[in-house]
C-alpha atoms as a PDB file:
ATOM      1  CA  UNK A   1      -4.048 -10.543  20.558  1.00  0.00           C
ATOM      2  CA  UNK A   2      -0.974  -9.523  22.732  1.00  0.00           C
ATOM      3  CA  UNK A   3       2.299  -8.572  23.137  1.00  0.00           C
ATOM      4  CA  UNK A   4       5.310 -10.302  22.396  1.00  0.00           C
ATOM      5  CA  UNK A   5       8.784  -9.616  23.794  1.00  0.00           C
ATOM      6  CA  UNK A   6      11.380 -11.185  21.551  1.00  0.00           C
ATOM      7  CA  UNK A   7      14.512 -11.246  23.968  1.00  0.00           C
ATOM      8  CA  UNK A   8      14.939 -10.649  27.047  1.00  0.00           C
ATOM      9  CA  UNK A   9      18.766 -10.046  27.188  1.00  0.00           C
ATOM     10  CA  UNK A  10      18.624  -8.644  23.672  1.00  0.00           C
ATOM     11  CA  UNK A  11      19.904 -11.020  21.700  1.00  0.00           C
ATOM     12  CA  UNK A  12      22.803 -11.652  24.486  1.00  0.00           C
ATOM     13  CA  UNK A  13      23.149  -8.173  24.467  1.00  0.00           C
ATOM     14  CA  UNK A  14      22.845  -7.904  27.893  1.00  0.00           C
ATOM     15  CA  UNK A  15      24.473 -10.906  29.226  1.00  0.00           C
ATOM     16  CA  UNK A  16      27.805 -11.459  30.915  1.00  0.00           C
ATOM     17  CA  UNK A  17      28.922 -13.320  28.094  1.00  0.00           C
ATOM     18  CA  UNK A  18      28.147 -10.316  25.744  1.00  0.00           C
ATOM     19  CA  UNK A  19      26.907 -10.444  22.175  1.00  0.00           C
ATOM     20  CA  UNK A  20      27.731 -12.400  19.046  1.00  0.00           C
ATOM     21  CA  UNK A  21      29.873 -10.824  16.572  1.00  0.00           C
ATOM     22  CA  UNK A  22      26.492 -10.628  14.345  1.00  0.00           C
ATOM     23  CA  UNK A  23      24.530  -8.515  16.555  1.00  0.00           C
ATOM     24  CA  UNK A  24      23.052  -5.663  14.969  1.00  0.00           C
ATOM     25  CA  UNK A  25      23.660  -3.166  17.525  1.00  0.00           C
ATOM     26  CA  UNK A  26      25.897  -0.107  17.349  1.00  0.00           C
ATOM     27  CA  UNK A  27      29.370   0.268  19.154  1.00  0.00           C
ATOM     28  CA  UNK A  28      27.875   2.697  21.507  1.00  0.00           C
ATOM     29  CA  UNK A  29      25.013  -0.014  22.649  1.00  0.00           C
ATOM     30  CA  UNK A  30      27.632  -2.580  22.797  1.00  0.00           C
ATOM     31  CA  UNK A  31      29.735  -0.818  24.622  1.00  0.00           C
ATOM     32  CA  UNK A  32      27.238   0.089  27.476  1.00  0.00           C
ATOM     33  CA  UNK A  33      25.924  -3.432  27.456  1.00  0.00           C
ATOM     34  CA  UNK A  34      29.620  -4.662  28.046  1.00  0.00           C
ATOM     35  CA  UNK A  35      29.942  -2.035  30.918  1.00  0.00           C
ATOM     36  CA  UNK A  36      26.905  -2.805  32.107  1.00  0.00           C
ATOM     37  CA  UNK A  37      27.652  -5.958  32.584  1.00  0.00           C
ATOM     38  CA  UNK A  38      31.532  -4.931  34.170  1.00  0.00           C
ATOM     39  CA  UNK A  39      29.401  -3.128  36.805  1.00  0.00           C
ATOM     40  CA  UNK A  40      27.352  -6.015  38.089  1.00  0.00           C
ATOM     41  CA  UNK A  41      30.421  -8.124  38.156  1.00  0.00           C
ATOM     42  CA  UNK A  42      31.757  -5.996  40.457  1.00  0.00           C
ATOM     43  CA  UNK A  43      29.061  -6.170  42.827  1.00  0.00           C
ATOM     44  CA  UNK A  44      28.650  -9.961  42.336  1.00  0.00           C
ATOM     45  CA  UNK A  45      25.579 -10.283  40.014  1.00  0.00           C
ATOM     46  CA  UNK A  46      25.347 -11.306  36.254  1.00  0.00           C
ATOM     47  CA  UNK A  47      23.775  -8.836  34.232  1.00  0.00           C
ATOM     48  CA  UNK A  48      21.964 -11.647  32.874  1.00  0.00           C
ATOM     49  CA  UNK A  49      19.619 -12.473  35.398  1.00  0.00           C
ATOM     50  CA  UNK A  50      19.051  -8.352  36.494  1.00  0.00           C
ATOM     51  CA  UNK A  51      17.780  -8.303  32.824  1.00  0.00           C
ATOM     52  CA  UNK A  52      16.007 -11.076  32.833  1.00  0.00           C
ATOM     53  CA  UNK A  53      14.220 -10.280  36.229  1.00  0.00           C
ATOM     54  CA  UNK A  54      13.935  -6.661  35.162  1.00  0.00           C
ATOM     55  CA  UNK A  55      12.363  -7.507  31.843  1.00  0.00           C
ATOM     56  CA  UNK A  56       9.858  -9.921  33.828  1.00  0.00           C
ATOM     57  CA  UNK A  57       8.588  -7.470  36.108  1.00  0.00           C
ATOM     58  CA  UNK A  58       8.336  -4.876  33.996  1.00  0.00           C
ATOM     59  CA  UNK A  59       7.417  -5.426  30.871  1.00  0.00           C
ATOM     60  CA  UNK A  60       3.529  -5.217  29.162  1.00  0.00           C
ATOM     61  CA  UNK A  61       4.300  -8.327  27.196  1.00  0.00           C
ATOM     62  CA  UNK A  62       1.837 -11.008  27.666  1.00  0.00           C
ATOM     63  CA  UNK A  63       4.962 -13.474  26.570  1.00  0.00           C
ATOM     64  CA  UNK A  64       8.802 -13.306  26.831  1.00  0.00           C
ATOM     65  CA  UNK A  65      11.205 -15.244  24.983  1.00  0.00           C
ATOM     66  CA  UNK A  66      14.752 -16.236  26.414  1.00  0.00           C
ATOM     67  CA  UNK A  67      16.791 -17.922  24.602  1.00  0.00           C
ATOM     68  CA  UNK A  68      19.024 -20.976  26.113  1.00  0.00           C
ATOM     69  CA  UNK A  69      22.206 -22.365  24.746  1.00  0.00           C
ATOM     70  CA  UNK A  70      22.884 -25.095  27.293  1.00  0.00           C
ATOM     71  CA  UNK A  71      20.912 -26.623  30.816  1.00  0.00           C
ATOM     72  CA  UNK A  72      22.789 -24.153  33.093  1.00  0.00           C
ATOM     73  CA  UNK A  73      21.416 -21.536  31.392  1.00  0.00           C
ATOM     74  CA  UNK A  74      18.040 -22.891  31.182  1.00  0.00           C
ATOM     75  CA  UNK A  75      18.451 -23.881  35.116  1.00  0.00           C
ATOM     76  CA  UNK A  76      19.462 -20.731  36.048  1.00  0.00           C
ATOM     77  CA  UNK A  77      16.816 -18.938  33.717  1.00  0.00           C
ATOM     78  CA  UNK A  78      13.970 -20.521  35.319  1.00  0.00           C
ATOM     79  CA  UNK A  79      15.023 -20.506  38.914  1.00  0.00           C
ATOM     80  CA  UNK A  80      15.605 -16.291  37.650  1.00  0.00           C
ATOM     81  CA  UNK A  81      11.748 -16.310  36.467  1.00  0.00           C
ATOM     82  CA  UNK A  82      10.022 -18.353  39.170  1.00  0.00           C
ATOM     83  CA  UNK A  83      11.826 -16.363  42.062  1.00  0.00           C
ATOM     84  CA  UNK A  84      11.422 -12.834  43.407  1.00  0.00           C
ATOM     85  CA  UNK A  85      14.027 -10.220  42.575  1.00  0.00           C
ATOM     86  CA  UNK A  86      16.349  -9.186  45.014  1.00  0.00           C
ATOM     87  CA  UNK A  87      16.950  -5.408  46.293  1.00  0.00           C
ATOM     88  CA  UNK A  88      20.598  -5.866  44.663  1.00  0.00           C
ATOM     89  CA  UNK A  89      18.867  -6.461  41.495  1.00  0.00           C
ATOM     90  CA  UNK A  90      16.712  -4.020  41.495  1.00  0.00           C
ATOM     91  CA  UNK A  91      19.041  -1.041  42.309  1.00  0.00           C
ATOM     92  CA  UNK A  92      21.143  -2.642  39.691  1.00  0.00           C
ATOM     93  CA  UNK A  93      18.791  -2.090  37.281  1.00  0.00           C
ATOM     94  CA  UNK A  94      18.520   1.559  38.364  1.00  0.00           C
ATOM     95  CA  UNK A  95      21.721   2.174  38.031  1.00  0.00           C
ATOM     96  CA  UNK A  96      22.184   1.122  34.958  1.00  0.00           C
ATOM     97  CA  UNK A  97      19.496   2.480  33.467  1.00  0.00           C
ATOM     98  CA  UNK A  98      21.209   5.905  35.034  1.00  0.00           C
ATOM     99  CA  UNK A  99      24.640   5.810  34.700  1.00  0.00           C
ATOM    100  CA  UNK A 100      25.209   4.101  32.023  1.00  0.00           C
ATOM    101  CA  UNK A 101      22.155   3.528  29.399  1.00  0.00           C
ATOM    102  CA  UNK A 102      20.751   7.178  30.070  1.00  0.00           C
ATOM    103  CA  UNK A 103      23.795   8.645  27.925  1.00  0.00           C
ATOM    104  CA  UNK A 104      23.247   6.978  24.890  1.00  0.00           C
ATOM    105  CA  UNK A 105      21.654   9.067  22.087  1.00  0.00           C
ATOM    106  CA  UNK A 106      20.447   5.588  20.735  1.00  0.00           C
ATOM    107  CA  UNK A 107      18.846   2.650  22.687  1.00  0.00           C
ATOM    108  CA  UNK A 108      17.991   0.199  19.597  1.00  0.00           C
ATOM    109  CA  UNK A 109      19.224  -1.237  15.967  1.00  0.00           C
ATOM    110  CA  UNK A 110      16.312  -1.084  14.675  1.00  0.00           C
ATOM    111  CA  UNK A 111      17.009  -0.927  10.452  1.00  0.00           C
ATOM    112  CA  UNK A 112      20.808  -1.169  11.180  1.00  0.00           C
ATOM    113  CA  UNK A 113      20.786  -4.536   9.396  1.00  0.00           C
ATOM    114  CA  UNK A 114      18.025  -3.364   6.788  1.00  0.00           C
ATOM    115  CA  UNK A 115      20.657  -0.124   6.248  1.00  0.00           C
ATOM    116  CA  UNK A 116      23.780  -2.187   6.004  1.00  0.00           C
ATOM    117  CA  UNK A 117      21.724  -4.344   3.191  1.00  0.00           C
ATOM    118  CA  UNK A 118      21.613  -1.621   1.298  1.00  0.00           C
ATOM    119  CA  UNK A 119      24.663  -0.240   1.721  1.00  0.00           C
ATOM    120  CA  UNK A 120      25.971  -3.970   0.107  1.00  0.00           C
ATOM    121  CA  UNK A 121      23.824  -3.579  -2.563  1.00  0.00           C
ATOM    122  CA  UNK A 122      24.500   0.095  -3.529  1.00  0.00           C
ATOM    123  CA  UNK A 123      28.666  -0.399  -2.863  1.00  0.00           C
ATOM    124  CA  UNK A 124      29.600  -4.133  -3.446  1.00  0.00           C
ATOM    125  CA  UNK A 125      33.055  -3.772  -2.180  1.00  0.00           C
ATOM    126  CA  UNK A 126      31.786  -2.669   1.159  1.00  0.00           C
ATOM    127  CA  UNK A 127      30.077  -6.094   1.250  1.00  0.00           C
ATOM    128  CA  UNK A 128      31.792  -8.482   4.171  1.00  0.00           C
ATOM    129  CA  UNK A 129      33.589 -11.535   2.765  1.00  0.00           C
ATOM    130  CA  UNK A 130      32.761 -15.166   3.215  1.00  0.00           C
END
């Protein structure tokens, strides 16, 4: 038996490409995941691979998933996972687990796509069209 960590970057959550329109996540997460990723622009890494490192050395999974959508990713993903971190990334990580993570009242979606089920179900015209 053993742990599992299903994504990394959180569904893209914490990538410098940002989310998919789908993600579950609440404004507030998605807006600290898109400043988040502003502030290691600005100081010329990609909040990808701080994640991604981040999650590797930290985490008590026994496996980590990471999705890929292309061979630069997966290049880039791999040379992220088989190397050390850098200082950069690591204060990185620090900081934005301080400044900007640290403020939210809520750090997950869990049941937001469970609650927005039901909220279809109970009130069809709040439904979203196809």
């Amino acid at each position: 038996m053993g742990i599992l960590n299903a994504s990394i970057t959180g569904m893209s959550l914490l990538t410098a490409q940002g989310y998919m329109d789908w993600h579950p996540a609440g404004a507030s997460i998605r807006k600290a995941a898109r400043d988040a990723a502003q502030l290691c622009k600005t100081r010329g890494l990609d909040l990808g691979d701080v994640a991604t490192r981040y999650s590797l050395d930290t985490s008590p999974a026994h496996v980590n998933v990471l999705g890929c959508n292309n061979r630069d990713v997966l290049r880039r993903n791999l040379d992220t996972a088989t190397s050390s971190d850098s200082a950069a990334q690591r204060e990185m990580a620090l900081e934005i687990q301080r400044s900007i993570f640290s403020g939210l009242d809520q750090t997950h979606w869990e049941g937001q796509e469970i609650a927005k089920m039901k909220e279809a179900l109970e009130n069809p015209s709040s439904a979203p069209s196809r």
